[in-house]
N, C-alpha and C. Protein backbone atom coordinates (compact mmCIF):
# COMPACT_ATOMS: atom_id res chain seq x y z
N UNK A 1 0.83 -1.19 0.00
CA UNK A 1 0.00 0.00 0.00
C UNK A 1 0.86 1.23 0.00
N UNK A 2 0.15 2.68 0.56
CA UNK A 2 1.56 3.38 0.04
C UNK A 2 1.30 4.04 2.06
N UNK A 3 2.61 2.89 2.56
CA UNK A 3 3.12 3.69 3.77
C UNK A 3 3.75 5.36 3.64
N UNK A 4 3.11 5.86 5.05
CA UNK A 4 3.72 7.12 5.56
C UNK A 4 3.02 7.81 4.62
N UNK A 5 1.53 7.32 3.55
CA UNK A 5 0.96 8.19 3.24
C UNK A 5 0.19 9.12 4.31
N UNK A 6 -0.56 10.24 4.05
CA UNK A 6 -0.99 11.02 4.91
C UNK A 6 -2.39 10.98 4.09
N UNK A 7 -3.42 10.26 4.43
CA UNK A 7 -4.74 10.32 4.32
C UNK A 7 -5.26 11.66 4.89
N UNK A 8 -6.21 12.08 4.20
CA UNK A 8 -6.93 13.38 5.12
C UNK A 8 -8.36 13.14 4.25
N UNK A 9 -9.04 13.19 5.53
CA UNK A 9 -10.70 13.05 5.65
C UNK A 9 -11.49 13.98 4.83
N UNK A 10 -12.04 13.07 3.81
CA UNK A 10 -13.09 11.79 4.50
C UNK A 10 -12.26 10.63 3.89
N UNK A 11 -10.94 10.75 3.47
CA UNK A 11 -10.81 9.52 2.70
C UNK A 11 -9.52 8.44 3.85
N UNK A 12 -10.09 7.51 3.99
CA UNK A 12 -8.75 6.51 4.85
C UNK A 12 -8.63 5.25 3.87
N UNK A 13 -7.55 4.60 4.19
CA UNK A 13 -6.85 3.81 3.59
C UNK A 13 -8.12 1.90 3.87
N UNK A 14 -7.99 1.42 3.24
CA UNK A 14 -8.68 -0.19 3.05
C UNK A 14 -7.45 -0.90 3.26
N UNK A 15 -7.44 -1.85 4.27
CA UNK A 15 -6.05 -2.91 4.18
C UNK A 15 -7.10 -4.38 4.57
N UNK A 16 -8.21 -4.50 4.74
CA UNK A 16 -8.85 -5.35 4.98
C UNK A 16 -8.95 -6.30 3.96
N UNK A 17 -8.63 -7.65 3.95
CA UNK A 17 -8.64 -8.39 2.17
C UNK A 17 -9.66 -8.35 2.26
N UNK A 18 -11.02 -9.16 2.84
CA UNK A 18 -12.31 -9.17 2.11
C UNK A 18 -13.07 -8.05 1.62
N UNK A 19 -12.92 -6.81 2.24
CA UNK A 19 -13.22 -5.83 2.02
C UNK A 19 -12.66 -5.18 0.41
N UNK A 20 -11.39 -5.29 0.73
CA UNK A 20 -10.79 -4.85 -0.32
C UNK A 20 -11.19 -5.97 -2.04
N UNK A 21 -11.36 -7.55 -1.69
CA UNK A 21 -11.70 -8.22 -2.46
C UNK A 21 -13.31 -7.86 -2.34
N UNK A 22 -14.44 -7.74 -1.93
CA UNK A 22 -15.52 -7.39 -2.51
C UNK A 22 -15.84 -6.16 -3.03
N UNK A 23 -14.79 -5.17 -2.50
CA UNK A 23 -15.14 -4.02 -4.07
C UNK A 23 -14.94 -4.28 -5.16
N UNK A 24 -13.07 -4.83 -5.02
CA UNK A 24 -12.67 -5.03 -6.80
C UNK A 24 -13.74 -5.76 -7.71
N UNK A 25 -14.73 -6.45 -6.55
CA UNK A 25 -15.59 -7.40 -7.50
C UNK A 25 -16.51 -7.04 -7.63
N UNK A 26 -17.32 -5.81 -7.33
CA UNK A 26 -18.05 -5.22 -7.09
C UNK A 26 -17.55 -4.33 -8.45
N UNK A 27 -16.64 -3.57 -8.43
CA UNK A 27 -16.20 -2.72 -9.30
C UNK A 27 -15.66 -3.68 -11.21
N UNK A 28 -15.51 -4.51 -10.81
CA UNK A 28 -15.65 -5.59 -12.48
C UNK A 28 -16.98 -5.98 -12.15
N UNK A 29 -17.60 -5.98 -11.72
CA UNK A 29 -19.21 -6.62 -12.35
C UNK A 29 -20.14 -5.25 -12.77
N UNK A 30 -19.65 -3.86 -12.45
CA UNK A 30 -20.16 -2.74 -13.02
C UNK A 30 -19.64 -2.37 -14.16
N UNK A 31 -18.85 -2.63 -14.34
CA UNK A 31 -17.66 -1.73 -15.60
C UNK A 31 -18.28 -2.67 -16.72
N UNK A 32 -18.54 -1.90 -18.39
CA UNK A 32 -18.78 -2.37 -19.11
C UNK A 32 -17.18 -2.62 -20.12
N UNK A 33 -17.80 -3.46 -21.97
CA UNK A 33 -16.28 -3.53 -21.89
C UNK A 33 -16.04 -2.33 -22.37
N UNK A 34 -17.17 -1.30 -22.70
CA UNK A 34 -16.45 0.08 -23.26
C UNK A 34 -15.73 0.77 -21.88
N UNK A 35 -15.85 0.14 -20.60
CA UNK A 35 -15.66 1.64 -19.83
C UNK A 35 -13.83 1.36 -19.52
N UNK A 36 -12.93 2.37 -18.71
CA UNK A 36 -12.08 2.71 -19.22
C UNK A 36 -10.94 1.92 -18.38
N UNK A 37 -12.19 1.49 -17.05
CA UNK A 37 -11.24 0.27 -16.75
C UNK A 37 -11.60 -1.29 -17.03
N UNK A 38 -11.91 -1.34 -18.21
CA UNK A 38 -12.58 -2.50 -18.43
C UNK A 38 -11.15 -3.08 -18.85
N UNK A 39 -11.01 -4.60 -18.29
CA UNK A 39 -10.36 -5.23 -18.19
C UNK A 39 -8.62 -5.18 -16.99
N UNK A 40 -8.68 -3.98 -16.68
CA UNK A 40 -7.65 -3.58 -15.75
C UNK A 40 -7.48 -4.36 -14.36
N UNK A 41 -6.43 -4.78 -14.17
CA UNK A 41 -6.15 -5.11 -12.93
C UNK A 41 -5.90 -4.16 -11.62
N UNK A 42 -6.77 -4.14 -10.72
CA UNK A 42 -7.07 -3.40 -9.73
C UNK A 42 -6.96 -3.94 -8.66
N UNK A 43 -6.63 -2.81 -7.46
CA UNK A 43 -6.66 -2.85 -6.16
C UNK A 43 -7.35 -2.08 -5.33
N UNK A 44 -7.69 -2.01 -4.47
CA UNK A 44 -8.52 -1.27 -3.47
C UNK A 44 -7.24 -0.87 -2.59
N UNK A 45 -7.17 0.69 -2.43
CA UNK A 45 -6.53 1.34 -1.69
C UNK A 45 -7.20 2.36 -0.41
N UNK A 46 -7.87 2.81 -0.95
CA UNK A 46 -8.92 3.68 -0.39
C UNK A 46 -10.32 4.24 -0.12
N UNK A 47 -10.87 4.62 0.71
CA UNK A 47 -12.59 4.85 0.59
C UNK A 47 -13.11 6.05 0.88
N UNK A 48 -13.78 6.67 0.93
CA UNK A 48 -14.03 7.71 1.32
C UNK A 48 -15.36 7.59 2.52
N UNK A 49 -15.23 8.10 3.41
CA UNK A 49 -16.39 7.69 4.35
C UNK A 49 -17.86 8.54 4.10
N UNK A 50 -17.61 8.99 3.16
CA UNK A 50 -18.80 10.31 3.05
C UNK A 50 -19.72 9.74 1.76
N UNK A 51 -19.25 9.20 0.93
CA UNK A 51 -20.01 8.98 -0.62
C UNK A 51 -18.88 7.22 -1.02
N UNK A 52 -19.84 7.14 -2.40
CA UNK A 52 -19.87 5.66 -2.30
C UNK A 52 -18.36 5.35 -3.56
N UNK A 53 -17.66 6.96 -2.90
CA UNK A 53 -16.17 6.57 -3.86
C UNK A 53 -15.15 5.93 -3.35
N UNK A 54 -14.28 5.16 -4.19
CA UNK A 54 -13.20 4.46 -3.76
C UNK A 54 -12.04 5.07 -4.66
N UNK A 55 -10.81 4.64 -4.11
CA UNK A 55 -9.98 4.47 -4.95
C UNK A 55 -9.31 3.30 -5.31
N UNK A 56 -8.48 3.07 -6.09
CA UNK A 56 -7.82 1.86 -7.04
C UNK A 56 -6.52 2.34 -7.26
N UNK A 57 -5.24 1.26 -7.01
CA UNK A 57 -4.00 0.94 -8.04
C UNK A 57 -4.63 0.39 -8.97
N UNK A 58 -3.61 0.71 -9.92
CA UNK A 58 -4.02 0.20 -11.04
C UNK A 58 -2.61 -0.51 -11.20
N UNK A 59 -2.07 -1.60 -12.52
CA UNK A 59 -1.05 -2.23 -12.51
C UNK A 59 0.45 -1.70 -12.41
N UNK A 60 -0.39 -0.40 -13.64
CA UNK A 60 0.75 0.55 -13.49
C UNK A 60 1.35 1.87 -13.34
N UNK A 61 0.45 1.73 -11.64
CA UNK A 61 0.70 2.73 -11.04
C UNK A 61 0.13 3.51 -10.97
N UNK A 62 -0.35 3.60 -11.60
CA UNK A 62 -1.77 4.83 -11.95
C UNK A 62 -2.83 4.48 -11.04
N UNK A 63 -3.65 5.51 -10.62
CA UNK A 63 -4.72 5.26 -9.32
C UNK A 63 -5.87 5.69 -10.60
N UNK A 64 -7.57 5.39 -9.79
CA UNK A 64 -8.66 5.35 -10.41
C UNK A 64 -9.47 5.95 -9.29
N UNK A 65 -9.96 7.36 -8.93
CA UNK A 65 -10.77 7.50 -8.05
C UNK A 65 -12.51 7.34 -9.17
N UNK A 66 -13.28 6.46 -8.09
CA UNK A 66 -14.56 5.69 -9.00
C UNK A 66 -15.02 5.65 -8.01
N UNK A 67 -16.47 6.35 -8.86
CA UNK A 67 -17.87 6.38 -7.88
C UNK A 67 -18.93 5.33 -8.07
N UNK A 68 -18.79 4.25 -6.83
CA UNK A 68 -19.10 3.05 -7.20
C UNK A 68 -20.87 3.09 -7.60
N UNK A 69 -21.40 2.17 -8.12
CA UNK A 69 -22.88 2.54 -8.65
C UNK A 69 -23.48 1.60 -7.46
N UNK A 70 -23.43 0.46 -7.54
CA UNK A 70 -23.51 -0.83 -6.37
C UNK A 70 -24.87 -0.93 -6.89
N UNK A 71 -24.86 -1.25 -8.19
CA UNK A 71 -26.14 -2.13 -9.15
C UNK A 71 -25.67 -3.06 -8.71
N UNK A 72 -26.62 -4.38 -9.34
CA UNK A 72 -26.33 -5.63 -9.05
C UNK A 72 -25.93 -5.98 -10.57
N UNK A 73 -25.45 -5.04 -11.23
CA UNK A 73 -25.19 -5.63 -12.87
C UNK A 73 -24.00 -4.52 -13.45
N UNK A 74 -23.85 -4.72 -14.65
CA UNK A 74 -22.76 -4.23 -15.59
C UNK A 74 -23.93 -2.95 -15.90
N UNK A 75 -23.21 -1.86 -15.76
CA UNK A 75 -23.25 -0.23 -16.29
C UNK A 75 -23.56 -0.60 -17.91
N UNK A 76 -24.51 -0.37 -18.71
CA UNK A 76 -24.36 -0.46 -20.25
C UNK A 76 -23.44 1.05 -20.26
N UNK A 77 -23.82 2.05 -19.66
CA UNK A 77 -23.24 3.40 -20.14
C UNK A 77 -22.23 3.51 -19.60
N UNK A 78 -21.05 4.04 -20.43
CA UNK A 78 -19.31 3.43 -20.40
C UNK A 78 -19.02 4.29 -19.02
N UNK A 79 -20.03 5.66 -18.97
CA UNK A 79 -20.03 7.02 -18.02
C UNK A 79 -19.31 6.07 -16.47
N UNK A 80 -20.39 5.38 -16.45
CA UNK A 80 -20.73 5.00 -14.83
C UNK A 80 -19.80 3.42 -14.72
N UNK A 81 -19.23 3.17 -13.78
CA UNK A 81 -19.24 4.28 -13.00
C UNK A 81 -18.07 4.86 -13.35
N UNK A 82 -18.57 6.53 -12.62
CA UNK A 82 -17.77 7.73 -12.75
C UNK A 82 -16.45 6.93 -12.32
N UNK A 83 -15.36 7.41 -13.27
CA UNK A 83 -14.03 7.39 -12.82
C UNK A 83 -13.32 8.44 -13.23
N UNK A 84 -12.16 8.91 -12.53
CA UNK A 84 -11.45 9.87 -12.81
C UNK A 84 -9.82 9.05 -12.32
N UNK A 85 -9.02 9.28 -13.81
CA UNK A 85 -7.53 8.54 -13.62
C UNK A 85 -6.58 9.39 -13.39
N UNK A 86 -5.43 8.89 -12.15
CA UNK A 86 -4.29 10.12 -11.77
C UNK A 86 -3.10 9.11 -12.24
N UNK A 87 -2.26 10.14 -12.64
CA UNK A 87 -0.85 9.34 -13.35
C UNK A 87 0.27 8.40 -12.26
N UNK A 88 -0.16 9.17 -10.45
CA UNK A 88 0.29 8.55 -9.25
C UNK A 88 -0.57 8.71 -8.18
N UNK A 89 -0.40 7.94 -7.16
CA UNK A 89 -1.32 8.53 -5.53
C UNK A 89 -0.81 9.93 -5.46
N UNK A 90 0.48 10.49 -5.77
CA UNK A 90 0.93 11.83 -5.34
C UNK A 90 -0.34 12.85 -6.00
N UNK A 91 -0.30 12.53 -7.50
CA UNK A 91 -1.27 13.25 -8.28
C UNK A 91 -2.46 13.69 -8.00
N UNK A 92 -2.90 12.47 -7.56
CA UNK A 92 -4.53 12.05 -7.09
C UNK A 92 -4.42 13.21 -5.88
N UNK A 93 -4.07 13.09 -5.06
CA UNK A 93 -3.74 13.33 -3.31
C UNK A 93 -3.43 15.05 -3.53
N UNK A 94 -2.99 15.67 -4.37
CA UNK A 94 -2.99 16.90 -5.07
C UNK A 94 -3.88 17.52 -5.64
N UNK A 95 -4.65 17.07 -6.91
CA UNK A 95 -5.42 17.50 -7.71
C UNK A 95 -6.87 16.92 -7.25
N UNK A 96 -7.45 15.98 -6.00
CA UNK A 96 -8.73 15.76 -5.97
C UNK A 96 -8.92 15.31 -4.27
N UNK A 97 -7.51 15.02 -3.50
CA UNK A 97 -7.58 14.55 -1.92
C UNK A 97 -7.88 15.52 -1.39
N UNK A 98 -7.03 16.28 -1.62
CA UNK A 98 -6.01 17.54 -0.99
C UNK A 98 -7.27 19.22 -1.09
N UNK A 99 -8.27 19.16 -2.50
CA UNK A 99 -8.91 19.94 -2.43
C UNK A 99 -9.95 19.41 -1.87
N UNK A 100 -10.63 18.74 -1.87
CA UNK A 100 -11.81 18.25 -1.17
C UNK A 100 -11.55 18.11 -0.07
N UNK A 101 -10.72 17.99 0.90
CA UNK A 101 -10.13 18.22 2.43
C UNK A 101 -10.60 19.85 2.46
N UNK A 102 -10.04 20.64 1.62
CA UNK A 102 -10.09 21.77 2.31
C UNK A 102 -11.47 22.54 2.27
N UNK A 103 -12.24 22.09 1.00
CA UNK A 103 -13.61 22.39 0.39
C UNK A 103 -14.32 21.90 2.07
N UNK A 104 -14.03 20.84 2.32
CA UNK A 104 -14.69 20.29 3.80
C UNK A 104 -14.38 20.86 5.12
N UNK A 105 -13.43 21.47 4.85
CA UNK A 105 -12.56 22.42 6.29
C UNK A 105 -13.73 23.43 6.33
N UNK A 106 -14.07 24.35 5.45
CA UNK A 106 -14.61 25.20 4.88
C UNK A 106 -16.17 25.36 5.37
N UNK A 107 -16.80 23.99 5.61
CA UNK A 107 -17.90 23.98 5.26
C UNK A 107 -18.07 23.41 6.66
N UNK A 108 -17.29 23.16 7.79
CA UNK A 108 -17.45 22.63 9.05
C UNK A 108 -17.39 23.83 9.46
């Protein structure tokens, strides 16, 4: 996982296997084969405690913050679920952790 990261709320880290194994499976039984992680090998890194987003490694390296749908089926529309791809956790944790922490500072 990525030690001596610094999570900041609402989002904390997943190290639980079943947990972490019933999203990934959760997250391939939504994805169609148009959508953009269709076929990608994934991990569960993170959750957000507020809304039904997670995040993902991806094989290589690249993270997937995805707003899970939690149908009981495959998304036909490539949209859903929403994902947004960062080139590292640093990226991600910059451009979408890091502002939504403070958007939430804000609003407490």
């Amino acid at each position: 996982m990525a030690d001596g990261f610094d999570w900041l709320e609402p989002w904390y880290p997943v190290e639980d296997k079943a947990i972490c194994a019933g999203l990934e499976a959760q997250l391939r039984l939504e994805v169609s084969s148009r959508h953009v992680l269709y076929g990608e090998a994934v991990r569960l890194i993170a959750r957000r405690d507020d809304t039904d987003d997670a995040l993902f490694r991806l094989a290589d390296g690249r993270v997937a913050e995805v707003h899970m749908t939690w149908s009981k089926r495959t998304e036909p529309d490539p949209r859903w679920p929403a994902t947004g791809i960062f080139a590292s956790l640093d990226d991600w944790a910059r451009d979408s952790m890091l502002p939504l922490h403070r958007e939430l500072s804000e609003i407490s």
